[in-house]
PDB file of N, CA and C in Angstrom:
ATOM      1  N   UNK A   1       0.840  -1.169   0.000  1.00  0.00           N
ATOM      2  CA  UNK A   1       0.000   0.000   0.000  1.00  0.00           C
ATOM      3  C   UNK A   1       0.888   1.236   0.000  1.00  0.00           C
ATOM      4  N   UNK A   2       0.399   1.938  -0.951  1.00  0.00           N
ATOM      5  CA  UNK A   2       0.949   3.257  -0.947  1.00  0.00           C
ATOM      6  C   UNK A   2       0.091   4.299  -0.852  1.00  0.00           C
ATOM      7  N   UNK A   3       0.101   5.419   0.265  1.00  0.00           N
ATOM      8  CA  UNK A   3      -1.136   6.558   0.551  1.00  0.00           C
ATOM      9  C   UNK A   3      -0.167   7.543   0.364  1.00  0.00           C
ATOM     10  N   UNK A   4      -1.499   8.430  -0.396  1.00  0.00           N
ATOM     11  CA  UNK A   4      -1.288   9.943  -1.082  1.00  0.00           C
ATOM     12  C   UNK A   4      -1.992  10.700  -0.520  1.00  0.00           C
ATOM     13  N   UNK A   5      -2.053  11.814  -0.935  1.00  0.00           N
ATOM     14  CA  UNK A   5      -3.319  12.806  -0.181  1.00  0.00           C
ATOM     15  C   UNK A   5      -3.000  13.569  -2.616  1.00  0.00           C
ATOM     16  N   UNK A   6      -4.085  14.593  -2.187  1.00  0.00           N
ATOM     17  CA  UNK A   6      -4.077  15.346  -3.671  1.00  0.00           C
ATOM     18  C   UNK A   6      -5.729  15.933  -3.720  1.00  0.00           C
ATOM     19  N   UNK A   7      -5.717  17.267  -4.358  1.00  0.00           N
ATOM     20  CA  UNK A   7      -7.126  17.625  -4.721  1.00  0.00           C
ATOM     21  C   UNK A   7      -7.049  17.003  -5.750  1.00  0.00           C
ATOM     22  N   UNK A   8      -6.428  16.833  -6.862  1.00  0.00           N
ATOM     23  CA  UNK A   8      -6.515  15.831  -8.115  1.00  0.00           C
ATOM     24  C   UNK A   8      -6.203  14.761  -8.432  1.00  0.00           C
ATOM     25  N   UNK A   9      -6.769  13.840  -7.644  1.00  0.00           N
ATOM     26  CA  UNK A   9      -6.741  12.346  -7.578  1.00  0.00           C
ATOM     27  C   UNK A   9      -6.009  11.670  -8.597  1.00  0.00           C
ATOM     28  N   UNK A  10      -6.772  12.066  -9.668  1.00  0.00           N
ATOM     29  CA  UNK A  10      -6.755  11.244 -11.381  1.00  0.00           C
ATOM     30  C   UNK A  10      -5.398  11.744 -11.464  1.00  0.00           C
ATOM     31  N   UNK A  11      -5.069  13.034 -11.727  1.00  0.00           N
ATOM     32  CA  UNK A  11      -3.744  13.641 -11.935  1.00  0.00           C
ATOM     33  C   UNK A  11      -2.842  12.729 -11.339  1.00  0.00           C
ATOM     34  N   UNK A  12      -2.789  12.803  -9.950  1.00  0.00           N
ATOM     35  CA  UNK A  12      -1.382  12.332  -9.101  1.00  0.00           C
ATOM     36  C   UNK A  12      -1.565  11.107  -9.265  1.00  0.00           C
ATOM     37  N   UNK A  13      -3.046   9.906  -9.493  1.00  0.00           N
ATOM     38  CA  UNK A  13      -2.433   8.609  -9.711  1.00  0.00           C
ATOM     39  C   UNK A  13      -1.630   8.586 -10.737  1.00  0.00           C
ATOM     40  N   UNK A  14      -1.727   9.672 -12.219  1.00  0.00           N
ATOM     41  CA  UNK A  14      -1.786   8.979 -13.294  1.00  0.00           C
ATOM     42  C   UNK A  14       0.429   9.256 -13.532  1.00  0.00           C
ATOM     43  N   UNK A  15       0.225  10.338 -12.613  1.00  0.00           N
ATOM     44  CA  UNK A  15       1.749  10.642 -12.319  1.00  0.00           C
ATOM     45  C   UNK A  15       2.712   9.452 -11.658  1.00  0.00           C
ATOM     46  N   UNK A  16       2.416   8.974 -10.992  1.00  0.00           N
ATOM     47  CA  UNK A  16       2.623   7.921 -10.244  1.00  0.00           C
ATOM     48  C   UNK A  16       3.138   6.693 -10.852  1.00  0.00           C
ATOM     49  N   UNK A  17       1.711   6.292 -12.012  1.00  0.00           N
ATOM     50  CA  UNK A  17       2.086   5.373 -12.591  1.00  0.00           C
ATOM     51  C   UNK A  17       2.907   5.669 -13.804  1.00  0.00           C
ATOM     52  N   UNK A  18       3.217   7.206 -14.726  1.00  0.00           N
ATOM     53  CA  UNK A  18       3.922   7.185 -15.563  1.00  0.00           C
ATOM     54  C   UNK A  18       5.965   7.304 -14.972  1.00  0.00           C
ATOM     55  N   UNK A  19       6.090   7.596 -13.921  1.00  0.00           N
ATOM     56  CA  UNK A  19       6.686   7.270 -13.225  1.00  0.00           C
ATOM     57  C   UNK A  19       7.520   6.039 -13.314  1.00  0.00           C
ATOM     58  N   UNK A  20       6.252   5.572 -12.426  1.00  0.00           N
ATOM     59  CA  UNK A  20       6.791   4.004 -12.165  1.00  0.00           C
ATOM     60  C   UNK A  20       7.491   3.009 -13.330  1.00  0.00           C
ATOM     61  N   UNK A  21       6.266   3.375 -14.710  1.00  0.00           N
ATOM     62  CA  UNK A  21       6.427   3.011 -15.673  1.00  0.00           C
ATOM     63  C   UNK A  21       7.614   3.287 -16.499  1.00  0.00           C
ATOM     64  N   UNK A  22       8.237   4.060 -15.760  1.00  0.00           N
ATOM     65  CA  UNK A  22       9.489   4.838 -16.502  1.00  0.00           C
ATOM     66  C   UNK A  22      10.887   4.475 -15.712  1.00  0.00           C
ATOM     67  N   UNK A  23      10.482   4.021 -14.707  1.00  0.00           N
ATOM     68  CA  UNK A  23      11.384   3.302 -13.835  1.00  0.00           C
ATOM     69  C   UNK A  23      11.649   4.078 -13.129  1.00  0.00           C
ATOM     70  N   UNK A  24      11.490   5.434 -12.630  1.00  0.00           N
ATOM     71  CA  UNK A  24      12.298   6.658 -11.966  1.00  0.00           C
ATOM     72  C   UNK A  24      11.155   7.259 -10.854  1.00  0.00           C
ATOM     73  N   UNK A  25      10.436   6.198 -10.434  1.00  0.00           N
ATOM     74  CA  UNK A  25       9.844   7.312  -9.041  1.00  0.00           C
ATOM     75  C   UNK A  25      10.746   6.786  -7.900  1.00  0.00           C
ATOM     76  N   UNK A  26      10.596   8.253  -7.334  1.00  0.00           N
ATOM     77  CA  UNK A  26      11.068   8.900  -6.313  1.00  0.00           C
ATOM     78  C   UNK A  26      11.147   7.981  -5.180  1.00  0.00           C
ATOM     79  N   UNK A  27      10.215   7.211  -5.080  1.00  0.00           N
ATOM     80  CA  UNK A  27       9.701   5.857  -3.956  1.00  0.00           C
ATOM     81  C   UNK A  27      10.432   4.835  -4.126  1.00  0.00           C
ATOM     82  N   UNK A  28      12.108   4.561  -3.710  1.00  0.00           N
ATOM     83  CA  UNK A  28      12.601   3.548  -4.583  1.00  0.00           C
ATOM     84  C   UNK A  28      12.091   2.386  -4.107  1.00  0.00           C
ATOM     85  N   UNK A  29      11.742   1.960  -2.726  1.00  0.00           N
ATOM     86  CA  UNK A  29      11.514   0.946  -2.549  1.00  0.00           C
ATOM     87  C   UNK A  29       9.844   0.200  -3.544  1.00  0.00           C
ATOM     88  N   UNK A  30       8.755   1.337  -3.256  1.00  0.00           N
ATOM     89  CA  UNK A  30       7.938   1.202  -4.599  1.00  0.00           C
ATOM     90  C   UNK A  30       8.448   1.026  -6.013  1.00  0.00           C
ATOM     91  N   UNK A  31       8.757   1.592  -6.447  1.00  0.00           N
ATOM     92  CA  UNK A  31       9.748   1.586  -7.758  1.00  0.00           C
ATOM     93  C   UNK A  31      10.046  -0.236  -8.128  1.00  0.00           C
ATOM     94  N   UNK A  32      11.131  -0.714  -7.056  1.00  0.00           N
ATOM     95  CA  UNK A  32      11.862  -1.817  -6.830  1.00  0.00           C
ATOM     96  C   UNK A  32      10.610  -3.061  -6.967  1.00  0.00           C
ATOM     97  N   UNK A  33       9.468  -2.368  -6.175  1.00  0.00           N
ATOM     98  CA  UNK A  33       8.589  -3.573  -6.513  1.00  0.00           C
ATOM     99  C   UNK A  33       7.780  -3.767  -7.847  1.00  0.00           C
ATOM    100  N   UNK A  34       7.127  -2.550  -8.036  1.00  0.00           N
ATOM    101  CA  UNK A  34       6.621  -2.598  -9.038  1.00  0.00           C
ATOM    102  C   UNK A  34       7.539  -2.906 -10.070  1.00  0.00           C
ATOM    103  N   UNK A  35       8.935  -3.142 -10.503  1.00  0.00           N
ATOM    104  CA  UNK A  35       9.694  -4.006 -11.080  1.00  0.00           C
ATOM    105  C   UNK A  35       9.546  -4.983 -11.366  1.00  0.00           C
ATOM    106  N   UNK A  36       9.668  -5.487 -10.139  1.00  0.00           N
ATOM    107  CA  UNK A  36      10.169  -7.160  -9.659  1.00  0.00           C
ATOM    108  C   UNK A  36       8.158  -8.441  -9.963  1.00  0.00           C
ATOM    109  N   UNK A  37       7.165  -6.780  -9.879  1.00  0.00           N
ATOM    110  CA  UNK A  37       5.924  -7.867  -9.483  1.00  0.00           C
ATOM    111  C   UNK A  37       5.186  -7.228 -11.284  1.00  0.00           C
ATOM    112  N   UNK A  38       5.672  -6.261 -11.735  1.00  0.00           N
ATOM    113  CA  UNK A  38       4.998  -5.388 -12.749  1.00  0.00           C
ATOM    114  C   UNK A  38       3.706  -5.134 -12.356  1.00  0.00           C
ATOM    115  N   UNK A  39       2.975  -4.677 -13.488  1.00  0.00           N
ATOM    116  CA  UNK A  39       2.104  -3.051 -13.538  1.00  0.00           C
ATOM    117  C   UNK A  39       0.762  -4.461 -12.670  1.00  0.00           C
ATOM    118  N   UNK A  40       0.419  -5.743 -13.788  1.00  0.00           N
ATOM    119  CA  UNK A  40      -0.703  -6.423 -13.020  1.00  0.00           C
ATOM    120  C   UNK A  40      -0.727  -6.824 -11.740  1.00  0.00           C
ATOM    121  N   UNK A  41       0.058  -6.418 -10.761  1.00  0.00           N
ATOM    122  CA  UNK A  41       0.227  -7.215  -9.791  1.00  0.00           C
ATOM    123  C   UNK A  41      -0.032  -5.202  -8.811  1.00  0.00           C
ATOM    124  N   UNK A  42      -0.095  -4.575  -9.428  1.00  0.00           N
ATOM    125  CA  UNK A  42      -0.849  -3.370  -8.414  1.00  0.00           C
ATOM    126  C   UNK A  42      -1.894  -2.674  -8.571  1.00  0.00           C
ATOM    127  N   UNK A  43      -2.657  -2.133  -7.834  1.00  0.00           N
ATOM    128  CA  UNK A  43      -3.837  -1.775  -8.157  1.00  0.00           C
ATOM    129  C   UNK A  43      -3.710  -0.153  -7.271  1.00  0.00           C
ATOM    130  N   UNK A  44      -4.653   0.540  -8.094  1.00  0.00           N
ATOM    131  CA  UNK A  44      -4.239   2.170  -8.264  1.00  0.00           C
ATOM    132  C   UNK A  44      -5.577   2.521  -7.615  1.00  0.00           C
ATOM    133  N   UNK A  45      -6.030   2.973  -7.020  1.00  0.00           N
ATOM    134  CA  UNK A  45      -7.481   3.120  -6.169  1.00  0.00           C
ATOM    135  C   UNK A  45      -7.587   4.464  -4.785  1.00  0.00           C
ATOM    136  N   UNK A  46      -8.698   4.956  -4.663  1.00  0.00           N
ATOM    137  CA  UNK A  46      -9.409   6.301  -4.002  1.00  0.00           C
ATOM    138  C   UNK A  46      -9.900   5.428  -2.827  1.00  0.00           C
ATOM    139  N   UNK A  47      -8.982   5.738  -1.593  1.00  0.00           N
ATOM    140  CA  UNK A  47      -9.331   4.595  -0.546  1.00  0.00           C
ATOM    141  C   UNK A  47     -10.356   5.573   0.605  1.00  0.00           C
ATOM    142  N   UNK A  48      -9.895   6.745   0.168  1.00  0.00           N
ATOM    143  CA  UNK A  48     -10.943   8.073   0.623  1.00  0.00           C
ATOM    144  C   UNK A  48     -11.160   9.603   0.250  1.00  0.00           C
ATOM    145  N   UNK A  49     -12.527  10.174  -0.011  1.00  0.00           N
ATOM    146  CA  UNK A  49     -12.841  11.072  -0.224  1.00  0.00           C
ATOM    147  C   UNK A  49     -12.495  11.869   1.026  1.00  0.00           C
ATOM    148  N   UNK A  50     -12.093  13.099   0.885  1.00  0.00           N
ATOM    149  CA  UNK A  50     -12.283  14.228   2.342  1.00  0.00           C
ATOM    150  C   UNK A  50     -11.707  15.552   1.391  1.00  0.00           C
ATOM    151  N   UNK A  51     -12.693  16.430   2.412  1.00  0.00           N
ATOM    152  CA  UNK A  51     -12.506  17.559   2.483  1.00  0.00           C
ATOM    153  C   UNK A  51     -10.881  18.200   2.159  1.00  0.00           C
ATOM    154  N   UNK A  52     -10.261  19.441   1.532  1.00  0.00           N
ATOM    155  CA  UNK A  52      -9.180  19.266   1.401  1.00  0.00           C
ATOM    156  C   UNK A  52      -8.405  19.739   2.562  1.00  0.00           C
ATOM    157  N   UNK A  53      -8.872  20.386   3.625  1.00  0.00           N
ATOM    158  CA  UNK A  53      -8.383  20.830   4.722  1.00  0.00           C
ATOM    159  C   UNK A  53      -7.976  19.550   5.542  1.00  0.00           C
ATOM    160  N   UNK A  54      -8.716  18.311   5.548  1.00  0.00           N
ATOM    161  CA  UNK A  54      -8.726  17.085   6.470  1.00  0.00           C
ATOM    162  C   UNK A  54      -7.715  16.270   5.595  1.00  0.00           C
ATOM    163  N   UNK A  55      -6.770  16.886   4.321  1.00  0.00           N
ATOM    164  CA  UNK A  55      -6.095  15.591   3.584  1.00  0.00           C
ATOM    165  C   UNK A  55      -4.957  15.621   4.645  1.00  0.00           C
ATOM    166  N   UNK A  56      -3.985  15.994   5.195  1.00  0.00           N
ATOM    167  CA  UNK A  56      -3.096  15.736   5.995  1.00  0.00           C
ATOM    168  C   UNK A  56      -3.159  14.367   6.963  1.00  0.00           C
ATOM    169  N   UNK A  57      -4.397  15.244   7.629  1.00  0.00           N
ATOM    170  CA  UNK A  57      -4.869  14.394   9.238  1.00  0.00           C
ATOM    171  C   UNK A  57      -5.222  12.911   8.541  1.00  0.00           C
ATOM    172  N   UNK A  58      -6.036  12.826   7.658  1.00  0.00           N
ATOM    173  CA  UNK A  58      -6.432  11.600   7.097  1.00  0.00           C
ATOM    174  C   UNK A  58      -5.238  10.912   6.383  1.00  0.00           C
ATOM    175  N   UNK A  59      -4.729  11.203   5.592  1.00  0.00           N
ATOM    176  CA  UNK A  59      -3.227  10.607   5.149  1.00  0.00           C
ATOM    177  C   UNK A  59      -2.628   9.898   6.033  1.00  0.00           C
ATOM    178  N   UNK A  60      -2.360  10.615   7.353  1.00  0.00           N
ATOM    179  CA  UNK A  60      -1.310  10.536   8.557  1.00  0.00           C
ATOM    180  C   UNK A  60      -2.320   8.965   9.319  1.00  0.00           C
ATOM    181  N   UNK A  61      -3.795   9.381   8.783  1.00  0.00           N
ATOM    182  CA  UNK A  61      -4.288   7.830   9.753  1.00  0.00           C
ATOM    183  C   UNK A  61      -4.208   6.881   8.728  1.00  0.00           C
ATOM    184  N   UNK A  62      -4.520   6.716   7.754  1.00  0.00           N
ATOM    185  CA  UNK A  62      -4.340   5.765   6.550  1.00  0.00           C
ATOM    186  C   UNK A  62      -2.388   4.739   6.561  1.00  0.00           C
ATOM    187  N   UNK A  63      -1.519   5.868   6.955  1.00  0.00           N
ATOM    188  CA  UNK A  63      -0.324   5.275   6.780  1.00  0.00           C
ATOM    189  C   UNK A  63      -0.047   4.448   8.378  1.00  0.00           C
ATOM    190  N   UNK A  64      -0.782   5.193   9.225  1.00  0.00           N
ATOM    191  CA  UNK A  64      -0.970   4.017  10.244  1.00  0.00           C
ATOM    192  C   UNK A  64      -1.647   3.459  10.510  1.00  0.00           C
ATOM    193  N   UNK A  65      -2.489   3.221  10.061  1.00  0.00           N
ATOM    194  CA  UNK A  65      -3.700   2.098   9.519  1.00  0.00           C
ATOM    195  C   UNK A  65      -2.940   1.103   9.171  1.00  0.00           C
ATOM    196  N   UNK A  66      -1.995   1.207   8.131  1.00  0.00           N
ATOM    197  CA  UNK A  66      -1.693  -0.105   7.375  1.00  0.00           C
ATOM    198  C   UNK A  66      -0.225  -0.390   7.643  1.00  0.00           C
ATOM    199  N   UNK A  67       0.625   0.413   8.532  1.00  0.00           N
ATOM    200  CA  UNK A  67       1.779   0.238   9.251  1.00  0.00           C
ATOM    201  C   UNK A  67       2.812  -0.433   8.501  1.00  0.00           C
ATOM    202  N   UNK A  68       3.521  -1.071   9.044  1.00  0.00           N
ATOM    203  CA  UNK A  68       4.540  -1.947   8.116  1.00  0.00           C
ATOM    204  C   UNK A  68       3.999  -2.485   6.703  1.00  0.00           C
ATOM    205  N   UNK A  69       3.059  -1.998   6.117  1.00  0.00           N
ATOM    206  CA  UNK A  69       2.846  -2.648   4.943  1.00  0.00           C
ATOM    207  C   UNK A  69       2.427  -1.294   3.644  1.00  0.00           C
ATOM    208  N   UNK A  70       3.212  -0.670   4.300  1.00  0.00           N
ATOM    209  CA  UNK A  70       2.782   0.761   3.486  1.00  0.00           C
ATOM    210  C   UNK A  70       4.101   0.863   2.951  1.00  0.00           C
ATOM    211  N   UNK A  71       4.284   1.469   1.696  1.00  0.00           N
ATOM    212  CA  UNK A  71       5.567   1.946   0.943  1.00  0.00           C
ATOM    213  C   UNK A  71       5.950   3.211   1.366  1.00  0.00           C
ATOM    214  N   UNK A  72       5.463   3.695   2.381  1.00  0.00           N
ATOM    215  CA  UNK A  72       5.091   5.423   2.209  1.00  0.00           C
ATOM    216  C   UNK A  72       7.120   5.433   3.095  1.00  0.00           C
ATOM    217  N   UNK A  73       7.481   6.219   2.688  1.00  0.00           N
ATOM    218  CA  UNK A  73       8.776   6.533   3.792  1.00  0.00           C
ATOM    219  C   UNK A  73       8.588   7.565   4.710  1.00  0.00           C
ATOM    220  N   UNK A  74       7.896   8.293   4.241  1.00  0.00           N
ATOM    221  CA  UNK A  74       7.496   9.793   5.457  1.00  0.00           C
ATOM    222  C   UNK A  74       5.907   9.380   6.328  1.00  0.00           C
ATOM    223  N   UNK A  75       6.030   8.749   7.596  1.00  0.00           N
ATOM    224  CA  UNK A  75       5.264   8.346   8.189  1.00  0.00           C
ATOM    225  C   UNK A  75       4.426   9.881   8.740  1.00  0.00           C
ATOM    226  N   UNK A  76       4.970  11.030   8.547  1.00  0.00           N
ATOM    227  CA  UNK A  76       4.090  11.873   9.406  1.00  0.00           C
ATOM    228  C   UNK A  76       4.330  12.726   7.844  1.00  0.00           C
ATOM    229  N   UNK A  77       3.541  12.726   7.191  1.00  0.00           N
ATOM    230  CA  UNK A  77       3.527  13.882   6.080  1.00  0.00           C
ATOM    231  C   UNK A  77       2.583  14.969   6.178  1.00  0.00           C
ATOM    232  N   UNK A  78       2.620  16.250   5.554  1.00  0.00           N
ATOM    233  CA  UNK A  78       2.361  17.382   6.061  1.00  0.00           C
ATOM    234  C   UNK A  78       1.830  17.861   4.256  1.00  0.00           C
ATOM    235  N   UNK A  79       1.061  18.956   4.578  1.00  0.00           N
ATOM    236  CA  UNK A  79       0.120  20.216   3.157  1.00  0.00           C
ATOM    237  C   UNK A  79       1.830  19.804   2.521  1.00  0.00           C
ATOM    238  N   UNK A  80       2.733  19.915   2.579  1.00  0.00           N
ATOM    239  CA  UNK A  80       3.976  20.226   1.050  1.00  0.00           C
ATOM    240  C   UNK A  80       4.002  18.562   0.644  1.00  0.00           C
ATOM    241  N   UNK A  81       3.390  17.712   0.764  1.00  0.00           N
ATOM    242  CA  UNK A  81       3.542  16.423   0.276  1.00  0.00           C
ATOM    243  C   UNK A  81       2.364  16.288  -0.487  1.00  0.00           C
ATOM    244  N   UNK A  82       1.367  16.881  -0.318  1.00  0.00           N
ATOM    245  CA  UNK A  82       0.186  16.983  -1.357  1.00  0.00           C
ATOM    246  C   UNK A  82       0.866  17.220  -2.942  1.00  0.00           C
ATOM    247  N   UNK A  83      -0.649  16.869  -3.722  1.00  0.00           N
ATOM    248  CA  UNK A  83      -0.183  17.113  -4.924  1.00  0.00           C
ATOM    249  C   UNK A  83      -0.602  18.749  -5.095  1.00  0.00           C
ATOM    250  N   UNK A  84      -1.488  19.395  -4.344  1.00  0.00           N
ATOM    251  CA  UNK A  84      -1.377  20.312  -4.548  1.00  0.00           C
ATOM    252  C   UNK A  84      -0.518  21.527  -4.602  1.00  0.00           C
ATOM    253  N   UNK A  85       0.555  20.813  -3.951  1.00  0.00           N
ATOM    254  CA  UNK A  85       2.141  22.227  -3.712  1.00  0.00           C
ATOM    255  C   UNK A  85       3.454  21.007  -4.300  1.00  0.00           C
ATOM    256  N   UNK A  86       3.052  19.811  -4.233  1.00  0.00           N
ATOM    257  CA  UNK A  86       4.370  19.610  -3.964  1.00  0.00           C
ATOM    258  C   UNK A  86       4.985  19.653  -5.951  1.00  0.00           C
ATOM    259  N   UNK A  87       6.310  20.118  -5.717  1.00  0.00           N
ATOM    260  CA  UNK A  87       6.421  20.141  -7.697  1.00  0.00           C
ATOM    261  C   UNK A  87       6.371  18.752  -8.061  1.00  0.00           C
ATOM    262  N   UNK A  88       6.682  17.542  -7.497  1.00  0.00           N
ATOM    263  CA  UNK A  88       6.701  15.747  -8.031  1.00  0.00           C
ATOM    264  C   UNK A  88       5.344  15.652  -8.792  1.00  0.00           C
ATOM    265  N   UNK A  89       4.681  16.465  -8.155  1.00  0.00           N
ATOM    266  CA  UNK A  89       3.135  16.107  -8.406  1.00  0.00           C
ATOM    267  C   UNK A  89       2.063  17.509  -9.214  1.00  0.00           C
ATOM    268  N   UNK A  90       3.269  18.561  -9.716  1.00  0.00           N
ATOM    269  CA  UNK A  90       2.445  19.463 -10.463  1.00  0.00           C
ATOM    270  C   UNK A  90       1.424  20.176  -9.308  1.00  0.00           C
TER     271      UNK A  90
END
């Protein structure tokens, strides 16, 4: 599992996967898998709608929700990891 936050969902998945697809995201340990398992073996999905003020707080419970099984490396991410500011993500 990998959790995002973004007002433009579609956008930042679709970034993600051209990325991946390119071999060069930023996430190496993601990166490394989606390698090793390719594109059918992940699934790209909106695990929640919220408000955009609540994307932080909700992000921050989602990555500990799923704890050791998350790709995420920044366990406490903050508004500059959004896709809305951050430049990775336009």
């Amino acid at each position: 599992v990998y959790v995002g936050q973004s007002v433009d969902v579609e956008f930042r998945l679709g970034r993600h996967k051209r990325y991946l697809k390119k071999g060069n995201h930023f996430n190496l340990h993601l990166q490394r898998s989606y390698d090793k398992h390719g594109y059918a073996d992940f699934e790209f999905s909106l695990i929640e709608a919220c408000e955009e003020v609540d994307l932080v707080a909700r992000e921050c419970y989602w990555i500990k929700y799923y704890g050791d099984h998350c790709y995420n490396v920044i366990a406490e991410p903050d508004k500059s990891m959004s896709g809305a500011s951050n430049p990775f993500y336009g």
